[in-house]
Protein backbone atom coordinates (compact mmCIF):
# COMPACT_ATOMS: atom_id res chain seq x y z
CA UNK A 1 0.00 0.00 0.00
CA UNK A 2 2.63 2.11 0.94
CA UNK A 3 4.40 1.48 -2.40
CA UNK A 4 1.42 2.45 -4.15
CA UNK A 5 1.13 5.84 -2.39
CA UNK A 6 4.88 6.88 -3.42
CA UNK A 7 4.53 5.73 -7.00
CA UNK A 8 1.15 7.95 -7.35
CA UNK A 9 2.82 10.86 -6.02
CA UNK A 10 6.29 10.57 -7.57
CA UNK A 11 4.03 9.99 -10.71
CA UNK A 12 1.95 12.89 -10.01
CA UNK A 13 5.43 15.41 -9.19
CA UNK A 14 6.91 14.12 -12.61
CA UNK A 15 3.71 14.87 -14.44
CA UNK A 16 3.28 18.27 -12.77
CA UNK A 17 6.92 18.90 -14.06
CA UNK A 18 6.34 18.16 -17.61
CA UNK A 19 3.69 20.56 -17.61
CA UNK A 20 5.52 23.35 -15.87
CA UNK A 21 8.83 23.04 -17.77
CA UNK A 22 7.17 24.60 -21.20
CA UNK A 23 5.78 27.39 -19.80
CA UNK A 24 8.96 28.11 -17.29
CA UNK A 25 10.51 28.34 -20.83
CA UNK A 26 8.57 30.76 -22.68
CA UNK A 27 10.29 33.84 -20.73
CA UNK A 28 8.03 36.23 -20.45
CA UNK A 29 4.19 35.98 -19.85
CA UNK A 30 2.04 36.57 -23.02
CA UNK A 31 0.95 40.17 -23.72
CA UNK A 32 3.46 41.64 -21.68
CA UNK A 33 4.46 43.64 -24.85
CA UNK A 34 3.16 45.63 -27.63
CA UNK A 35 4.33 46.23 -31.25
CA UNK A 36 7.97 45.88 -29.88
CA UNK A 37 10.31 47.89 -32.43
CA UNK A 38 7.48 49.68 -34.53
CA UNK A 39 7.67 52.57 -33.62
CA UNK A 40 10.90 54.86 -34.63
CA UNK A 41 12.04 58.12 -33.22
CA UNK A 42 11.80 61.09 -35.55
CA UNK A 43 8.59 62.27 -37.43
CA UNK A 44 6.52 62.80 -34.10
CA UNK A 45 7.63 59.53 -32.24
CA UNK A 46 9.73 59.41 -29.30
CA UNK A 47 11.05 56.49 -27.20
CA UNK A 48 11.21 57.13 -23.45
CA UNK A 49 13.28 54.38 -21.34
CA UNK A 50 12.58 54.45 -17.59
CA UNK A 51 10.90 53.14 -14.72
CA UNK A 52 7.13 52.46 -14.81
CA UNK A 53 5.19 53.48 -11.64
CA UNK A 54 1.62 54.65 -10.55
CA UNK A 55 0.57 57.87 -9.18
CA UNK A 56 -2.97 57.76 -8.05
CA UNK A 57 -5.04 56.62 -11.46
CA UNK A 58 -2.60 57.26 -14.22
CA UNK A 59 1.02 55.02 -14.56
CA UNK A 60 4.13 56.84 -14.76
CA UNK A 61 7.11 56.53 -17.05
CA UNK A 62 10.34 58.46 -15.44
CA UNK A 63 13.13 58.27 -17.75
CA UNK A 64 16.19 59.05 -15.59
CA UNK A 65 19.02 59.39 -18.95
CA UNK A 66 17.76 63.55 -18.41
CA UNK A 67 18.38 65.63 -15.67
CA UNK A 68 16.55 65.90 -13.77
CA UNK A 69 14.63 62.35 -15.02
CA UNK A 70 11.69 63.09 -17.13
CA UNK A 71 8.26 62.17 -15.96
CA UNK A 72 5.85 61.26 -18.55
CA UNK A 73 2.24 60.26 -18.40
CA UNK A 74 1.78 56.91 -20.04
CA UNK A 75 -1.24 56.52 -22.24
CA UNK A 76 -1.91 52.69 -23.29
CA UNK A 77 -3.65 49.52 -22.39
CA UNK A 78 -3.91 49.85 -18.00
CA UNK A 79 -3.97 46.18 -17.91
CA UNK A 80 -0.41 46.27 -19.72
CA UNK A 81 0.86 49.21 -17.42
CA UNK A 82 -0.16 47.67 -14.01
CA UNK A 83 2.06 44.41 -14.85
CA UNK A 84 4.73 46.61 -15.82
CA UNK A 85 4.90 49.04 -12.60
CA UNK A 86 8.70 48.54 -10.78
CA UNK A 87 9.73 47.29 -14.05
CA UNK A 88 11.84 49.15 -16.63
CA UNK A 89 10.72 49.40 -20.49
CA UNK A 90 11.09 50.81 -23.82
CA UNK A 91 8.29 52.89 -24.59
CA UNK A 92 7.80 54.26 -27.85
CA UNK A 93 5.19 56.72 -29.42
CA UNK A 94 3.86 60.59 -29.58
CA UNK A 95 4.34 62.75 -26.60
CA UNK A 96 1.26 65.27 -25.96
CA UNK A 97 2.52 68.57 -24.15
CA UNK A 98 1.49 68.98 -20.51
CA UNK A 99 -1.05 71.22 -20.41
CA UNK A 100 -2.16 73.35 -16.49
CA UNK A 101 0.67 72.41 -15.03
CA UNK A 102 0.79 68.49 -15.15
CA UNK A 103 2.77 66.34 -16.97
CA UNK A 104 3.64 65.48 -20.77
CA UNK A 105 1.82 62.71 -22.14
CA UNK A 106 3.15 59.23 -24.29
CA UNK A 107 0.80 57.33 -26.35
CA UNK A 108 2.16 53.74 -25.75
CA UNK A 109 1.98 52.31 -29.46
CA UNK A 110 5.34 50.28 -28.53
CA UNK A 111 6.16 48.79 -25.33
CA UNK A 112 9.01 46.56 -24.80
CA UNK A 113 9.85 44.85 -21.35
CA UNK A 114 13.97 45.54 -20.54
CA UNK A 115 14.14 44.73 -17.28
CA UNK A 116 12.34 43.29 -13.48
CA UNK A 117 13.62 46.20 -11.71
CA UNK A 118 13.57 49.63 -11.86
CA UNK A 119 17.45 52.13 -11.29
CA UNK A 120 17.58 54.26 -8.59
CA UNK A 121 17.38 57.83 -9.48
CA UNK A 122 19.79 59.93 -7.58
């Protein structure tokens, strides 16, 4: 009886492996990009690299290669943004002026995952 119990659950870890191992392989999780290198700079486009964080409703792009870092309002799919925030990306698309005082806006037409983790800004 005993036997029986350890084969079933060996049997049952091996399977359980075999179905992990493909997706553990795939890198990263489906739609966590968008129209990766589509979008150019010049001609309106821009691409903004930085750290992706949330301030109240809207998600935040802060591109720290200016100084002081550039904040930028990103404008794309939310669902996209929220599994991005801590994480740093290539964004890529128009920038709308800030307008009252807030901050410029990018229309996220390309979006391409770089890295987990976000720099520090000094």
């Amino acid at each position: 009886m005993m036997k029986k119990r350890v084969r079933t659950a060996l049997a049952a870890a091996a399977w359980a492996a075999l179905i992990a191992l493909p997706a553990a392989q795939q890198g990263l999780p489906k739609g966590t990009q968008q129209n990766p290198g589509t979008v150019k700079p010049g001609g309106g486009n821009y691409i903004v690299i930085g750290c992706v964080s949330r301030e109240g409703q809207n998600y935040v792009i802060t591109d720290g290669r200016a100084t002081p870092p550039a904040k930028f309002r990103l404008d794309g799919d939310a669902d996209l943004m929220r599994i991005h925030v801590g994480h740093t990306l290539e964004v890529g698309g128009g920038i709308t002026p800030a307008s009252g005082g807030g901050m410029a806006t990018i229309k996220a037409q390309s979006v391409v995952y770089i890295s987990p983790t976000c720099i520090k800004q000094k």
